[in-house]
N, C-alpha and C. Protein backbone atom coordinates (compact mmCIF):
# COMPACT_ATOMS: atom_id res chain seq x y z
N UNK A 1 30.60 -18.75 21.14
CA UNK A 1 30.81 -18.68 19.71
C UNK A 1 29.56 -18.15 19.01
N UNK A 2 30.10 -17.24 18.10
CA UNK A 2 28.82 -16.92 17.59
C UNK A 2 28.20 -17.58 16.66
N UNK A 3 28.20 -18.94 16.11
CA UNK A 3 27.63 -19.77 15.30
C UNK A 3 26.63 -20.25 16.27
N UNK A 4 26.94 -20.70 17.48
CA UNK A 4 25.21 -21.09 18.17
C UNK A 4 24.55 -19.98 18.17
N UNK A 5 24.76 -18.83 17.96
CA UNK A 5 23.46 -17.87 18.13
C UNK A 5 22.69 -18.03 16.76
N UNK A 6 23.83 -18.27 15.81
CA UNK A 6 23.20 -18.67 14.42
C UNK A 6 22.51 -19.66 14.08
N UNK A 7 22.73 -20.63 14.91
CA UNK A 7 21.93 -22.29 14.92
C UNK A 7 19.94 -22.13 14.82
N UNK A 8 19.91 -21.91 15.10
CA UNK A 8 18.32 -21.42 15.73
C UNK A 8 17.82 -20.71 14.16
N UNK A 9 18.46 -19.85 13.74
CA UNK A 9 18.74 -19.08 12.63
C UNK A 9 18.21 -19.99 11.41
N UNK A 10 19.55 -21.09 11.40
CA UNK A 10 19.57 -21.52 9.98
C UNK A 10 18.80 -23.12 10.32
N UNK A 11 18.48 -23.10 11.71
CA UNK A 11 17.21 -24.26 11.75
C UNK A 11 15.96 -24.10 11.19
N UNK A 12 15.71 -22.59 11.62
CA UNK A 12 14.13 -22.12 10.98
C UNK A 12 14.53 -22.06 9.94
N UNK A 13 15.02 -21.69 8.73
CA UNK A 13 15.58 -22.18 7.13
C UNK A 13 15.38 -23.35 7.18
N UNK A 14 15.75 -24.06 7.29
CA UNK A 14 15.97 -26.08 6.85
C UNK A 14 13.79 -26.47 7.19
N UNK A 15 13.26 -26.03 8.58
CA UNK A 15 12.50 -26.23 8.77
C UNK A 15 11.61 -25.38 7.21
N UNK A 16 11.94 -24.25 6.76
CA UNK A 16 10.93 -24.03 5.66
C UNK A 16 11.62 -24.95 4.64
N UNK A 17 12.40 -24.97 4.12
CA UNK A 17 12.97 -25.56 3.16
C UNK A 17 11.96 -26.97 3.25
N UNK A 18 11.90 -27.52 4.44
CA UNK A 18 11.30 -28.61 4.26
C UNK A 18 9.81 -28.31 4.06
N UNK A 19 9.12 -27.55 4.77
CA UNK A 19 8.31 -27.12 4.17
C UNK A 19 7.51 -27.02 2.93
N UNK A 20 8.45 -26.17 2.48
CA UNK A 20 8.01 -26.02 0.55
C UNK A 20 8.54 -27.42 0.00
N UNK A 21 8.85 -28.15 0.23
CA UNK A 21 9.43 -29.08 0.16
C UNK A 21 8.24 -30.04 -0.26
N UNK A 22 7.82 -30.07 0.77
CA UNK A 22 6.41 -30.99 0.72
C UNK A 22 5.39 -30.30 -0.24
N UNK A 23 4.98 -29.14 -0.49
CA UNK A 23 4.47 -28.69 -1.48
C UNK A 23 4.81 -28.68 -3.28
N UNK A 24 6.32 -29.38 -2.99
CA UNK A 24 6.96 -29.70 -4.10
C UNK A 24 7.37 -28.12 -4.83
N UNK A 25 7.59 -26.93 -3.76
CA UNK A 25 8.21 -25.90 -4.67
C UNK A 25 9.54 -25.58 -4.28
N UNK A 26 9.71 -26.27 -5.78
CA UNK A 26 11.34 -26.24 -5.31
C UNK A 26 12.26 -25.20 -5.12
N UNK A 27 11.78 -24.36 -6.20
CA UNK A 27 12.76 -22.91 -6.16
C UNK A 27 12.75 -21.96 -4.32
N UNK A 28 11.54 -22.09 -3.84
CA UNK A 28 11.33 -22.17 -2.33
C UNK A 28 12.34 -22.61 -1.45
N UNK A 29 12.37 -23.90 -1.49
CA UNK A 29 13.42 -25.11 -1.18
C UNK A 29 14.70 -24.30 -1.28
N UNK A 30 15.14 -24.21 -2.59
CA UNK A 30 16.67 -23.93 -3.00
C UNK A 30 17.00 -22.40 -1.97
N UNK A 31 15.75 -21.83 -2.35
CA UNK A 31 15.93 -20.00 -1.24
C UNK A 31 16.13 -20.33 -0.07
N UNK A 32 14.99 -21.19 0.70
CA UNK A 32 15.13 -21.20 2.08
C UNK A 32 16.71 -22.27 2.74
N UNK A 33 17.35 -22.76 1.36
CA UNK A 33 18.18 -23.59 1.92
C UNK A 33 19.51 -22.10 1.83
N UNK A 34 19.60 -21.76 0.95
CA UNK A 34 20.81 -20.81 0.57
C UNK A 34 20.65 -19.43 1.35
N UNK A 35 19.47 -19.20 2.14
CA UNK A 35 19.41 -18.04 2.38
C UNK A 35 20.52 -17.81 4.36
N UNK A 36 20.75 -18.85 4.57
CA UNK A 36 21.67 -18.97 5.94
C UNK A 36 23.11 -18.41 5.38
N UNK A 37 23.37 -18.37 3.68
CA UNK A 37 24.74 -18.42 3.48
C UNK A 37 24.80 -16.50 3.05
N UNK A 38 24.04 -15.94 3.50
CA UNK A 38 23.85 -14.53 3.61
C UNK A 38 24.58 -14.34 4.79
N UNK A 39 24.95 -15.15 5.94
CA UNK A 39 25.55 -14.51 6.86
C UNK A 39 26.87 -14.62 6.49
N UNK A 40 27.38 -14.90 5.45
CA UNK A 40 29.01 -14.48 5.07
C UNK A 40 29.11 -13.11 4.58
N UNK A 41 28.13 -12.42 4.12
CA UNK A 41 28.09 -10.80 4.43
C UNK A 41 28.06 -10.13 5.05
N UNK A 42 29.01 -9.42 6.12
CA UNK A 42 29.04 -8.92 7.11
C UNK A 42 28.53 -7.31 7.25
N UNK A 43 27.49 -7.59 6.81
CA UNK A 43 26.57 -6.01 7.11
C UNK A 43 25.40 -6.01 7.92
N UNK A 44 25.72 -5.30 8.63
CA UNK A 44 24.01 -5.09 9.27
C UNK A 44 22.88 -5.34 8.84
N UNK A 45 22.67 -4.80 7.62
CA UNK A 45 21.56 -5.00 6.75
C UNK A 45 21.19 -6.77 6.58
N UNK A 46 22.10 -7.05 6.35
CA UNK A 46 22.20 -8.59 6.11
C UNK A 46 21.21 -9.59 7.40
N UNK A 47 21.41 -8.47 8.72
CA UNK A 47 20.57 -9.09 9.93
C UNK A 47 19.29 -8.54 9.76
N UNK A 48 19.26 -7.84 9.49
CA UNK A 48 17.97 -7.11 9.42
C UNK A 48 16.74 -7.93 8.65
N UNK A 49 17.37 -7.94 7.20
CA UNK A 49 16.67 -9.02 5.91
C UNK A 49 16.51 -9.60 6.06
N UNK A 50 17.20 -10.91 7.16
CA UNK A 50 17.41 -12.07 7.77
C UNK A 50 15.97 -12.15 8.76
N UNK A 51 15.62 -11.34 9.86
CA UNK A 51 15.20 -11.18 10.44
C UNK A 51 13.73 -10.78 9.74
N UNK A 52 13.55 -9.98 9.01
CA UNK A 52 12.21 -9.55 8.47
C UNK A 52 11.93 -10.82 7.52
N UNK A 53 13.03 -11.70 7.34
CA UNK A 53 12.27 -13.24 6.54
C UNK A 53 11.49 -13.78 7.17
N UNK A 54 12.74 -13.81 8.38
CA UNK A 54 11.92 -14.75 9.80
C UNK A 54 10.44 -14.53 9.87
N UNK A 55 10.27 -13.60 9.71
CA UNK A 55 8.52 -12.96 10.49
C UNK A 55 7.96 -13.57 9.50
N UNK A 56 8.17 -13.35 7.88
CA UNK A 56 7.35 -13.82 6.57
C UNK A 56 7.49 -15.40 7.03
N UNK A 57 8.60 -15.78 7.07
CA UNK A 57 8.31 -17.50 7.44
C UNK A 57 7.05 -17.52 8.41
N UNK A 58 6.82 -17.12 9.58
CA UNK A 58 6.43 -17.51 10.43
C UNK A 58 4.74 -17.25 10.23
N UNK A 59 4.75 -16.40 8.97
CA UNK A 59 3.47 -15.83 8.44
C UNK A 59 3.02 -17.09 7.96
N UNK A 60 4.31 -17.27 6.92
CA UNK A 60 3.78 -18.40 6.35
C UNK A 60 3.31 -19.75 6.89
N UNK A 61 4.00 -19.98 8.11
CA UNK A 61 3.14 -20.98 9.04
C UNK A 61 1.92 -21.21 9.38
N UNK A 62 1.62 -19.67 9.44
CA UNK A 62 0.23 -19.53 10.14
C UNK A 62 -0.64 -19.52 9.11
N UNK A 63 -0.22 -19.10 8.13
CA UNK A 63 -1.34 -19.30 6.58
C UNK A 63 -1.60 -20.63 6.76
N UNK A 64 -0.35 -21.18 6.69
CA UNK A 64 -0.61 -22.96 5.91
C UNK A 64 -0.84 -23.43 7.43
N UNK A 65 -1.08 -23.18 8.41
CA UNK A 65 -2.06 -23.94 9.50
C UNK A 65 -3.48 -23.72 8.95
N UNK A 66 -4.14 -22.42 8.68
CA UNK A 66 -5.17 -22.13 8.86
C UNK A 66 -5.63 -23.00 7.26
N UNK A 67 -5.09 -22.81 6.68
CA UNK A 67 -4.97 -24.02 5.41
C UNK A 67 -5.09 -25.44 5.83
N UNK A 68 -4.00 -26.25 6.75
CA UNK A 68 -4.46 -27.31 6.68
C UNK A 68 -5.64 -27.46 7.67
N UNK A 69 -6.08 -26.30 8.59
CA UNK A 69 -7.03 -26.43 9.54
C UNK A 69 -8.67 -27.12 8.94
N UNK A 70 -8.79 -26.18 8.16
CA UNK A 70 -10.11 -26.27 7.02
C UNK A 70 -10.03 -27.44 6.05
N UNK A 71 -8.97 -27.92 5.94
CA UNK A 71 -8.78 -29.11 5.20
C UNK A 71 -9.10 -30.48 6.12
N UNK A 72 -9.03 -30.23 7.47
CA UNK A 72 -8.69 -31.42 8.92
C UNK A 72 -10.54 -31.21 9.01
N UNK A 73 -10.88 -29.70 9.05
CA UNK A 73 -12.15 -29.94 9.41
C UNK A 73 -13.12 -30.09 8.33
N UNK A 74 -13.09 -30.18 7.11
CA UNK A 74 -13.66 -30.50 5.87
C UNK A 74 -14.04 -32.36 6.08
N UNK A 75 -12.74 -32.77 6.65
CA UNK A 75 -12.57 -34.58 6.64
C UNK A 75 -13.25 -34.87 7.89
N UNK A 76 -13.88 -33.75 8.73
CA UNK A 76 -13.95 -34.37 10.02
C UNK A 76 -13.14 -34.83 10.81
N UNK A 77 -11.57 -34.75 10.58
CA UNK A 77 -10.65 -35.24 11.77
C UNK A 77 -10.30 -33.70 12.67
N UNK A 78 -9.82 -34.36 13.83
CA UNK A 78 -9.48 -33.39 15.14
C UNK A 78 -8.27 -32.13 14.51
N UNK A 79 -8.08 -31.22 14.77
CA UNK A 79 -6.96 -30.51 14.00
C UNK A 79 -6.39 -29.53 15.06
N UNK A 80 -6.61 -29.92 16.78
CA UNK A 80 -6.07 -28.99 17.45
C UNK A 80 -4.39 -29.17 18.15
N UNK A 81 -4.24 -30.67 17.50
CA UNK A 81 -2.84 -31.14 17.94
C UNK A 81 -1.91 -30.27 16.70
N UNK A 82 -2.45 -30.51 15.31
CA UNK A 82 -1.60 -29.75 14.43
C UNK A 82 -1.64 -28.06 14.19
N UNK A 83 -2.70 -27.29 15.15
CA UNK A 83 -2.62 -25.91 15.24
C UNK A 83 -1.57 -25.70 16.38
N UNK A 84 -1.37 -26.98 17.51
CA UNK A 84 -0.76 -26.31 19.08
C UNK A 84 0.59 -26.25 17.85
N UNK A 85 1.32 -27.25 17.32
CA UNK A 85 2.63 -27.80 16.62
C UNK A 85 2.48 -26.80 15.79
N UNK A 86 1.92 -26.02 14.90
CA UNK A 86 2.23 -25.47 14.19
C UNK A 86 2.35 -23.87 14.71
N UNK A 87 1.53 -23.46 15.78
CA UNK A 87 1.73 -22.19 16.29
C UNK A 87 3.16 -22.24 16.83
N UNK A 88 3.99 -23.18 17.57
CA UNK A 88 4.62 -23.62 18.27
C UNK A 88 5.85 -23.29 17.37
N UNK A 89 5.42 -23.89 16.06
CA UNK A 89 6.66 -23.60 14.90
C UNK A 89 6.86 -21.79 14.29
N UNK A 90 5.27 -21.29 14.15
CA UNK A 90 5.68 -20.23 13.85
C UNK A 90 6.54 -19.28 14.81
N UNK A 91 6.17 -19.76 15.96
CA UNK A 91 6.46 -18.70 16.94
C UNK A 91 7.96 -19.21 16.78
N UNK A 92 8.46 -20.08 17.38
CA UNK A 92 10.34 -20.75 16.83
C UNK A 92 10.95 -19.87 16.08
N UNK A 93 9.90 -20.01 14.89
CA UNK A 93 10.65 -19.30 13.78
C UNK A 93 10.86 -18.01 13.46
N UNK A 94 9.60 -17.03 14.11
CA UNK A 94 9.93 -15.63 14.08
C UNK A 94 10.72 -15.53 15.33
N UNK A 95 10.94 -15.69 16.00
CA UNK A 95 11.80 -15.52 17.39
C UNK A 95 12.63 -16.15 17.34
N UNK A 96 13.13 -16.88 16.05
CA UNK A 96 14.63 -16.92 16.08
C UNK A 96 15.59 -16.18 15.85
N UNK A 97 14.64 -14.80 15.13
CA UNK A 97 15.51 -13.47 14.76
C UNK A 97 16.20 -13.02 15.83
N UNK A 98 15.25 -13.23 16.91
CA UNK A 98 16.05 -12.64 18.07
C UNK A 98 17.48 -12.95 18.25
N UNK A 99 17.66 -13.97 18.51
CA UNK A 99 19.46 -14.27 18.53
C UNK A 99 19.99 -13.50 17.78
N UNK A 100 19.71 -12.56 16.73
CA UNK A 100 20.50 -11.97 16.21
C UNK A 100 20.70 -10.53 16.29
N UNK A 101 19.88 -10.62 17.58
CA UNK A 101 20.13 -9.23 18.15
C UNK A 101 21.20 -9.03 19.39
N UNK A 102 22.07 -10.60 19.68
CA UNK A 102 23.02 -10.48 20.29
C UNK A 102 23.84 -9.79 20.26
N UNK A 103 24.86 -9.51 21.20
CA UNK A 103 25.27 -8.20 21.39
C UNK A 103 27.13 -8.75 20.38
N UNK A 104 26.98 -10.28 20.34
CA UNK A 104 28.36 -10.46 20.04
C UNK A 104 27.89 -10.84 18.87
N UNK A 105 26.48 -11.34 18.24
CA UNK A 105 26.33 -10.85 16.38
C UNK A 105 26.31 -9.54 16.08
N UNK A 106 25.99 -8.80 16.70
CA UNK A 106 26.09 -7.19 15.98
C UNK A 106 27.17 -6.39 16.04
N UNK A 107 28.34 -7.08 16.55
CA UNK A 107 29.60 -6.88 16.67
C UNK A 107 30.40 -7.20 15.38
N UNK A 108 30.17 -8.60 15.06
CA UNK A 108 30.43 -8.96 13.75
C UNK A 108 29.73 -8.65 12.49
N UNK A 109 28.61 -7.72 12.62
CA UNK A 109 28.05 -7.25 11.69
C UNK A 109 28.21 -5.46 11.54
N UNK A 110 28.66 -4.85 11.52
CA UNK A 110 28.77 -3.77 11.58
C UNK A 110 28.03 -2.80 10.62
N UNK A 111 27.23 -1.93 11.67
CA UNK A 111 26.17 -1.19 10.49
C UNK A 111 26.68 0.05 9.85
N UNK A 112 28.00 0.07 9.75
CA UNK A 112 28.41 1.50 8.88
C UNK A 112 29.91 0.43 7.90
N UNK A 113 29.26 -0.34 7.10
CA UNK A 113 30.15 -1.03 6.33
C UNK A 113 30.06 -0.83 4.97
């Protein structure tokens, strides 16, 4: 079914959502929650956009590691457990695009629509 290829997809969403979440920006929140409901547009393009978020999410991971990094080492606490977890997340999250280079999502997405 092609909704598990999507799972992975709209996990890395919920994971930013929570994200900005904690930063208290909500309009963030509301995007990263609504932006999974783009796959009821059945255009190619739609994977594509999807996919070039992914990477900005995963940017954004790595910002806000290197953010809370300098913040861990400002206090003097250890900060290499929350760089392994957070590289760990970016990488999740840009390479969740991949699933959507399945051969039975790009079937349902058709790029001359």
């Amino acid at each position: 079914m092609i909704v598990f290829r999507l799972l992975p997809v709209i996990f890395s969403f919920l994971l930013m959502a929570a994200h900005f979440s904690r930063a208290n920006q909500t309009v963030l929140v509301v995007i990263s929650i609504l932006i999974p409901s783009l796959f009821l547009v059945k255009r190619r393009i739609v994977l594509r956009a999807i996919q070039v978020l992914l990477i900005a999410a995963g940017a954004e991971w790595i910002r806000s590691m290197l953010v809370y990094i300098d913040v861990r080492k400002a206090a003097g606490d250890d900060w290499t457990r929350l760089a392994v977890i957070m590289t760990a997340v970016a990488f999740y999250t840009a390479a969740s695009g991949l699933f959507l280079q399945a051969r039975k999502v790009l079937d349902k997405y058709p790029a001359n629509n």
